[in-house]
PDB file of N, CA and C in Angstrom:
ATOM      1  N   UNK A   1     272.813 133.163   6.625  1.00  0.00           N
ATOM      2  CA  UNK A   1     271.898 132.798   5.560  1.00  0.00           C
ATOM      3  C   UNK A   1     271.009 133.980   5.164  1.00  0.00           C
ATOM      4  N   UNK A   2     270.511 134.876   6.067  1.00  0.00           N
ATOM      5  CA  UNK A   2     270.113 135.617   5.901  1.00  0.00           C
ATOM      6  C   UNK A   2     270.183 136.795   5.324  1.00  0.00           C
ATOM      7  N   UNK A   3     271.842 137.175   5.319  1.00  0.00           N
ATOM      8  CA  UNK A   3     272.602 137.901   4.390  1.00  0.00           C
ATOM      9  C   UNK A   3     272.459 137.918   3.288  1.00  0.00           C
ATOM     10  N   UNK A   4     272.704 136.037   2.823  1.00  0.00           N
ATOM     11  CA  UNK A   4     272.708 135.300   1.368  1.00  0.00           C
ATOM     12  C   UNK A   4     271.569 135.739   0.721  1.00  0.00           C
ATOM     13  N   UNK A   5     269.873 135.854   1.377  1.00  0.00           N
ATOM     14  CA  UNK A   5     268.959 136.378   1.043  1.00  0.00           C
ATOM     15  C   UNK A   5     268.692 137.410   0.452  1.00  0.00           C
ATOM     16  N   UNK A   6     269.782 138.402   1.331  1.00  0.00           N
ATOM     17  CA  UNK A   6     269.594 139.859   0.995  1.00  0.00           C
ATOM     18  C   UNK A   6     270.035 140.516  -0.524  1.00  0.00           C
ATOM     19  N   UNK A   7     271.197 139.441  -0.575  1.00  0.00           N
ATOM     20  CA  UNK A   7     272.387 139.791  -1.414  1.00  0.00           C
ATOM     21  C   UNK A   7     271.679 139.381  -3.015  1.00  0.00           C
ATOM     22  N   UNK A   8     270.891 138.148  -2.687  1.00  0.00           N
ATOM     23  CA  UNK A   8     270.142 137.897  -3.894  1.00  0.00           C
ATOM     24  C   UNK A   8     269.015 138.364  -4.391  1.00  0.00           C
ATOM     25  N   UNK A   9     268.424 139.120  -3.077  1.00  0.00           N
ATOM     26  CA  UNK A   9     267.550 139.998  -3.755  1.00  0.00           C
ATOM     27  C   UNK A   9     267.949 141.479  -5.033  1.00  0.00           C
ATOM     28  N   UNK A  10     268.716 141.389  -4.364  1.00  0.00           N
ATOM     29  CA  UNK A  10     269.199 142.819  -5.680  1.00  0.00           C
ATOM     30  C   UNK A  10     269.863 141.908  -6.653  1.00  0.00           C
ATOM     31  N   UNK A  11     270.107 140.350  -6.671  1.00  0.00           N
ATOM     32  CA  UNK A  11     270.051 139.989  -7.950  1.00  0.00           C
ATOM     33  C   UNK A  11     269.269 139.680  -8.571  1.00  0.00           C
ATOM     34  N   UNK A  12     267.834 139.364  -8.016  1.00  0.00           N
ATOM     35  CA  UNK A  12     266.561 139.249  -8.633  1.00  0.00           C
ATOM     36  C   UNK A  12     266.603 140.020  -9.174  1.00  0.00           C
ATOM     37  N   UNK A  13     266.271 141.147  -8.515  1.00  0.00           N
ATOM     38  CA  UNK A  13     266.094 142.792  -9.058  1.00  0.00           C
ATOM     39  C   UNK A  13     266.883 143.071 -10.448  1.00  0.00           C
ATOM     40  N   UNK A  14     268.350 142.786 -10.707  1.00  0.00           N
ATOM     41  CA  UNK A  14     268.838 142.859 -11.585  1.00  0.00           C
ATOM     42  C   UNK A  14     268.830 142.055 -12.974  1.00  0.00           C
ATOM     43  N   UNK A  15     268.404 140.830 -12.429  1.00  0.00           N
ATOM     44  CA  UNK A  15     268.087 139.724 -13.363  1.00  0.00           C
ATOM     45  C   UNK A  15     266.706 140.122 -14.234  1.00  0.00           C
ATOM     46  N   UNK A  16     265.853 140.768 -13.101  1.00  0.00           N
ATOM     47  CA  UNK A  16     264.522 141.402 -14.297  1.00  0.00           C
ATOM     48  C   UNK A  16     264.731 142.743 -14.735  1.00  0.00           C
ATOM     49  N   UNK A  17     265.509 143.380 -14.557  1.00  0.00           N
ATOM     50  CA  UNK A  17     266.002 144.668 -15.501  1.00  0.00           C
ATOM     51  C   UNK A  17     266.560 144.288 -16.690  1.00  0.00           C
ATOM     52  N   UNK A  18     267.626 142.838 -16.382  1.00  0.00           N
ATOM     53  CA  UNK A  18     268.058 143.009 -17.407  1.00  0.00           C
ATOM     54  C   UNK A  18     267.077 142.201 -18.148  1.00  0.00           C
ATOM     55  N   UNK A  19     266.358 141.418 -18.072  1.00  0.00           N
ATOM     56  CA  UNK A  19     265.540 140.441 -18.769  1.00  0.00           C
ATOM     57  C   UNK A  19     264.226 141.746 -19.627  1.00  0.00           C
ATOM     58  N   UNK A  20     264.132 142.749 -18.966  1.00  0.00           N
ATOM     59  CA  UNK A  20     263.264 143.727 -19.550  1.00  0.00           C
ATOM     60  C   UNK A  20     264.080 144.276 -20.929  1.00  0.00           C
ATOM     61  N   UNK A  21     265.158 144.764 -20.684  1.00  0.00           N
ATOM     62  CA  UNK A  21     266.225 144.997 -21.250  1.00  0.00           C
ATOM     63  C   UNK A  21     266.135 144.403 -22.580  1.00  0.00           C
ATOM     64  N   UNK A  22     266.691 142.828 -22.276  1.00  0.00           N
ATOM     65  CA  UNK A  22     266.891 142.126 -23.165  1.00  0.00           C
ATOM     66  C   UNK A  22     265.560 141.994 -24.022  1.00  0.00           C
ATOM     67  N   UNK A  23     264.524 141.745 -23.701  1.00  0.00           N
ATOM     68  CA  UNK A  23     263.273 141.827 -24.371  1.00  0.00           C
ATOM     69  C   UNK A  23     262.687 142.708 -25.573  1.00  0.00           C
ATOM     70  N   UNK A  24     263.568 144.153 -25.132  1.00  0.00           N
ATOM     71  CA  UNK A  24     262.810 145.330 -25.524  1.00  0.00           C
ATOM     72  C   UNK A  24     263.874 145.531 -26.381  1.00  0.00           C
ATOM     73  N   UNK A  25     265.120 145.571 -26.348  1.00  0.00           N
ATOM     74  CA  UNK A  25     266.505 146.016 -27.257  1.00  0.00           C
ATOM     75  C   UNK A  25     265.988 144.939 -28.542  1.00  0.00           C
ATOM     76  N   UNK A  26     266.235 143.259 -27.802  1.00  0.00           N
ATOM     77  CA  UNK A  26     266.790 142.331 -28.483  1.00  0.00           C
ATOM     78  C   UNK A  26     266.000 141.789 -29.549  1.00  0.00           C
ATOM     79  N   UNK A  27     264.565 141.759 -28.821  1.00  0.00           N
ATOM     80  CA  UNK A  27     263.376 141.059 -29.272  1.00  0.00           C
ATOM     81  C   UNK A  27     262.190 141.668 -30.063  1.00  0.00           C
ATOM     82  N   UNK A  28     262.206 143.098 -28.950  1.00  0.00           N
ATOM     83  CA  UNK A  28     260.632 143.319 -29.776  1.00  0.00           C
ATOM     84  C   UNK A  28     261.249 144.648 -30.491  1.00  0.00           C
ATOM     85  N   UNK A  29     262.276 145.432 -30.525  1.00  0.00           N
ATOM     86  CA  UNK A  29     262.575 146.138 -31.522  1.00  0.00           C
ATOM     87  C   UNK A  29     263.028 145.602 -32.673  1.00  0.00           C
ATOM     88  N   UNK A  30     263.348 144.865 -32.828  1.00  0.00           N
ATOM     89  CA  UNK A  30     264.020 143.947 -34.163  1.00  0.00           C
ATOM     90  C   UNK A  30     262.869 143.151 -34.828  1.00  0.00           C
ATOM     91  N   UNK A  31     261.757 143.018 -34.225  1.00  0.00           N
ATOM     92  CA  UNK A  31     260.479 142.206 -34.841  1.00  0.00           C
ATOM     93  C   UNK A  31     259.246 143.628 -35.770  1.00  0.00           C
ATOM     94  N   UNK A  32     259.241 144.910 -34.496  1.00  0.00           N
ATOM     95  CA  UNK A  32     259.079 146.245 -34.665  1.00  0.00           C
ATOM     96  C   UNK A  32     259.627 146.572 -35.772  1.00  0.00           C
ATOM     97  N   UNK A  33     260.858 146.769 -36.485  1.00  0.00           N
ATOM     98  CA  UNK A  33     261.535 147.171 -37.618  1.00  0.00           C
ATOM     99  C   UNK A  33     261.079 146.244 -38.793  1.00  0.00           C
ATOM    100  N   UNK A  34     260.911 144.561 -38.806  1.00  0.00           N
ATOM    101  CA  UNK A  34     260.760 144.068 -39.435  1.00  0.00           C
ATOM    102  C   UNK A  34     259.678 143.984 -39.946  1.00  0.00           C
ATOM    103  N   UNK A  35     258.260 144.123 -39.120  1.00  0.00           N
ATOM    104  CA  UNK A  35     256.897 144.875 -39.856  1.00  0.00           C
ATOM    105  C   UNK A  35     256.388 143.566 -40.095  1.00  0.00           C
ATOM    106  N   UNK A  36     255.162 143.917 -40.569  1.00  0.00           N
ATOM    107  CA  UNK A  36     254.120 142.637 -41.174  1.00  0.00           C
ATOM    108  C   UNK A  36     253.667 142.062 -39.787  1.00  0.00           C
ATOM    109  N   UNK A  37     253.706 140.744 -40.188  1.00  0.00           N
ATOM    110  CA  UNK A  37     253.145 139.750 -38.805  1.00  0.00           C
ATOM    111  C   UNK A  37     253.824 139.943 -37.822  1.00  0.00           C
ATOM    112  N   UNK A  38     255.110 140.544 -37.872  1.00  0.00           N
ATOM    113  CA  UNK A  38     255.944 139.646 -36.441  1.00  0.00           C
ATOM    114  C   UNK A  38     255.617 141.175 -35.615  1.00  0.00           C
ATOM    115  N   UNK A  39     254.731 142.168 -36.113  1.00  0.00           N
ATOM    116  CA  UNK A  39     254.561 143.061 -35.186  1.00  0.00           C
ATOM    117  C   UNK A  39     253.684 142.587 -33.508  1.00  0.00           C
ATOM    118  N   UNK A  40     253.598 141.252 -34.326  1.00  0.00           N
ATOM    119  CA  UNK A  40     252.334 140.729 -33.027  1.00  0.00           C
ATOM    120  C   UNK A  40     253.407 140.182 -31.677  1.00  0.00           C
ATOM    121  N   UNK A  41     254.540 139.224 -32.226  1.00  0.00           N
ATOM    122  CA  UNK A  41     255.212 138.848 -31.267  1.00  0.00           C
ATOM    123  C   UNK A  41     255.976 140.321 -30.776  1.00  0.00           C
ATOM    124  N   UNK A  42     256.194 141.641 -30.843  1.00  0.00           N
ATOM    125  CA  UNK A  42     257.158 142.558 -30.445  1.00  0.00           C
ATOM    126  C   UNK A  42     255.788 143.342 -29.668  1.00  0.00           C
ATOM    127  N   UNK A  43     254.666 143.259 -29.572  1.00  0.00           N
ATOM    128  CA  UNK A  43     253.409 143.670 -29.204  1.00  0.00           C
ATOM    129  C   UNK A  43     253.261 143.003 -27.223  1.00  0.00           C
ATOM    130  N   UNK A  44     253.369 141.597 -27.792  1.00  0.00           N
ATOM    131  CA  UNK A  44     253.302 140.323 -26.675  1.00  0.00           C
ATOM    132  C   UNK A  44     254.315 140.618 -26.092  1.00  0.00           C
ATOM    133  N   UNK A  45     255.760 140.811 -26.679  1.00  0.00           N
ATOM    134  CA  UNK A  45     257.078 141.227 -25.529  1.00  0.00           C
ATOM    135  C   UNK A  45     256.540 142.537 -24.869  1.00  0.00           C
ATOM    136  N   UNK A  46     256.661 143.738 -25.650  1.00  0.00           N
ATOM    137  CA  UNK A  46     256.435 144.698 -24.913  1.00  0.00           C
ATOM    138  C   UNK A  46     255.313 145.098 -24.057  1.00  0.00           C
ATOM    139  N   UNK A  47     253.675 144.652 -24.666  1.00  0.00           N
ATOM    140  CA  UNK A  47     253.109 144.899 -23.771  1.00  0.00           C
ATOM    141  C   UNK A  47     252.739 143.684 -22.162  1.00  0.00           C
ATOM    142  N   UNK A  48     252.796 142.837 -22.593  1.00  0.00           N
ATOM    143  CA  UNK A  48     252.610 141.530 -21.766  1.00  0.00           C
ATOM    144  C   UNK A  48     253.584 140.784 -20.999  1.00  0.00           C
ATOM    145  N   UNK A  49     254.521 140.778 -21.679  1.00  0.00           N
ATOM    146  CA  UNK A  49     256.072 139.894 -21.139  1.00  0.00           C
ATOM    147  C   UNK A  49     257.030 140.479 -20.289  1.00  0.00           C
ATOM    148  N   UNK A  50     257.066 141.785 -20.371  1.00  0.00           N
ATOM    149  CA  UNK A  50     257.848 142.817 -19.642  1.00  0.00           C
ATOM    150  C   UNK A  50     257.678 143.124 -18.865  1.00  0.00           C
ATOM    151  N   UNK A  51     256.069 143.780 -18.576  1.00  0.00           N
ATOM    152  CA  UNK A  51     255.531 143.787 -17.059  1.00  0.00           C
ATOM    153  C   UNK A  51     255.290 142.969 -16.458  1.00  0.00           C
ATOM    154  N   UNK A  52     254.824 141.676 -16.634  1.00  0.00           N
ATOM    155  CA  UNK A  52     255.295 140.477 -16.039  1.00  0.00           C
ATOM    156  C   UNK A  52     256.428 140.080 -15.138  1.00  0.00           C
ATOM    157  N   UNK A  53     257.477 140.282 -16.196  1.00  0.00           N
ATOM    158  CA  UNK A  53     258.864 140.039 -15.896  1.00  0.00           C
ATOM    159  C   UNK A  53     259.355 140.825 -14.476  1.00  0.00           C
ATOM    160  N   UNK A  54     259.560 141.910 -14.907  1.00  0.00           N
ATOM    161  CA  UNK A  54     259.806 143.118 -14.014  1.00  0.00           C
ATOM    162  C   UNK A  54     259.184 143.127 -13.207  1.00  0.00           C
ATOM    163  N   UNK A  55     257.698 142.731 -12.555  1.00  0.00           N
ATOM    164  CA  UNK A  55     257.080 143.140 -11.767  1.00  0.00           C
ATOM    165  C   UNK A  55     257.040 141.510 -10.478  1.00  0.00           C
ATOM    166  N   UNK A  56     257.246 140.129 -10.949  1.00  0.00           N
ATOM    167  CA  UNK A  56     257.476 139.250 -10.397  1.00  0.00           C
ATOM    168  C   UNK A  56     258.735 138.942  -9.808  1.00  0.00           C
ATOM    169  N   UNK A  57     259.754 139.691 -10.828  1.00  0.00           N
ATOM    170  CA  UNK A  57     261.415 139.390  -9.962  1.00  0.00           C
ATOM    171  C   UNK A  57     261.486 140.383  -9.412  1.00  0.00           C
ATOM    172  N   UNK A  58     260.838 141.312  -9.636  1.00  0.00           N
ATOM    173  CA  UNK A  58     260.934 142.849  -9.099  1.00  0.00           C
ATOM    174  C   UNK A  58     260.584 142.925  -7.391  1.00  0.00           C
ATOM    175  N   UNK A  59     259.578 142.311  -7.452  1.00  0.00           N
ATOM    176  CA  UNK A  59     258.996 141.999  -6.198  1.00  0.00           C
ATOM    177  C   UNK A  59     259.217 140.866  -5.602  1.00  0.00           C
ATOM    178  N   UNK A  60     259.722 139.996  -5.638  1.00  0.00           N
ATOM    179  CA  UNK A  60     260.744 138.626  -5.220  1.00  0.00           C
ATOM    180  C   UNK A  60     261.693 139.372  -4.982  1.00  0.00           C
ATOM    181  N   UNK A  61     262.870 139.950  -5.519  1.00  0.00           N
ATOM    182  CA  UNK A  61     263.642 140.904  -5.016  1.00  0.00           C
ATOM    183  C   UNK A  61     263.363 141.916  -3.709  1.00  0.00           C
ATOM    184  N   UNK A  62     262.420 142.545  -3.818  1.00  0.00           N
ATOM    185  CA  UNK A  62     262.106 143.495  -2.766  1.00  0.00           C
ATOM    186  C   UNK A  62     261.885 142.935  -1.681  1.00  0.00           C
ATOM    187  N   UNK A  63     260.849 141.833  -1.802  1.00  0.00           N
ATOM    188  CA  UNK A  63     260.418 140.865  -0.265  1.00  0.00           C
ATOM    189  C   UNK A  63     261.691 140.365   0.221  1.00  0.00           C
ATOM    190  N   UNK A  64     262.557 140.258  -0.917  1.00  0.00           N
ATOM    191  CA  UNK A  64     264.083 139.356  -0.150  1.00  0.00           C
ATOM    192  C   UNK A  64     265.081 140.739   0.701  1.00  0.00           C
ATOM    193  N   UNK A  65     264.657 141.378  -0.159  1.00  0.00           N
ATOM    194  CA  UNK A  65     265.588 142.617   0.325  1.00  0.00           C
ATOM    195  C   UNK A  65     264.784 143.169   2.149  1.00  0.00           C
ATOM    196  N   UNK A  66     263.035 143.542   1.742  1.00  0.00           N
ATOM    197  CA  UNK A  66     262.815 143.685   3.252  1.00  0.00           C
ATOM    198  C   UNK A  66     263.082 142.398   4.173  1.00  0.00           C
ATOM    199  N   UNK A  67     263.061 141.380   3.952  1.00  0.00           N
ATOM    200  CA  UNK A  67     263.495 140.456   5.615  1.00  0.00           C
ATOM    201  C   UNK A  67     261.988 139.506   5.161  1.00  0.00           C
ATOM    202  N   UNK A  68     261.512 139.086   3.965  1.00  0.00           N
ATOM    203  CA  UNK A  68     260.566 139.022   4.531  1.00  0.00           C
ATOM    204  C   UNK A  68     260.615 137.342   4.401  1.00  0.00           C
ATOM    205  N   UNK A  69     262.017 136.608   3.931  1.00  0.00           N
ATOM    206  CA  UNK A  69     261.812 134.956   3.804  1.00  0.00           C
ATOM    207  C   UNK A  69     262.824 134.475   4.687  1.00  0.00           C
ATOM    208  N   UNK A  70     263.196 135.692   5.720  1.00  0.00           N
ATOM    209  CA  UNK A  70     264.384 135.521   6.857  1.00  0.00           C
ATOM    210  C   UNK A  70     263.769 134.365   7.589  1.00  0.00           C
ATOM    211  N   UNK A  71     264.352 133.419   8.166  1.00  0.00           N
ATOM    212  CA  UNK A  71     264.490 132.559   9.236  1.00  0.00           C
ATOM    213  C   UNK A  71     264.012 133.395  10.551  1.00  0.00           C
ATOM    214  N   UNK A  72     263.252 133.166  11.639  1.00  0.00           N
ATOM    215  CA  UNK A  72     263.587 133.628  12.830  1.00  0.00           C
ATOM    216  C   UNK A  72     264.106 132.819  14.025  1.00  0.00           C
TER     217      UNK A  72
END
């Protein structure tokens, strides 16, 4: 089980790269180009939503990766 832990931590990890990813390509550059109001929602992705993102699975990932929700 403990393995299973490990193994999903670097999918956390990957799940908020790509979720940063997806945010910044999909969302707030395409709102960015489009100008006017929707500069506010590509503002909220990039500055607020991303570090969020990244920094909660990021670190759910890492704690899984050190041992730290292992069984003893």
């Amino acid at each position: 089980m403990n393995a299973i832990k490990k193994i999903l931590g670097v999918v956390w990890i990957a799940i908020g790269l790509f979720a940063v990813y997806y945010l910044i390509v999909n969302q707030a550059v395409t709102l960015w180009n489009k100008g006017g109001e929707n500069r506010i929602p590509a503002i909220i992705y990039t500055v607020v939503l991303c570090p969020m993102i990244a920094g909660a699975l990021g670190t759910f990932g890492l704690y899984c990766l050190q041992g730290e929700y292992n069984e003893n």
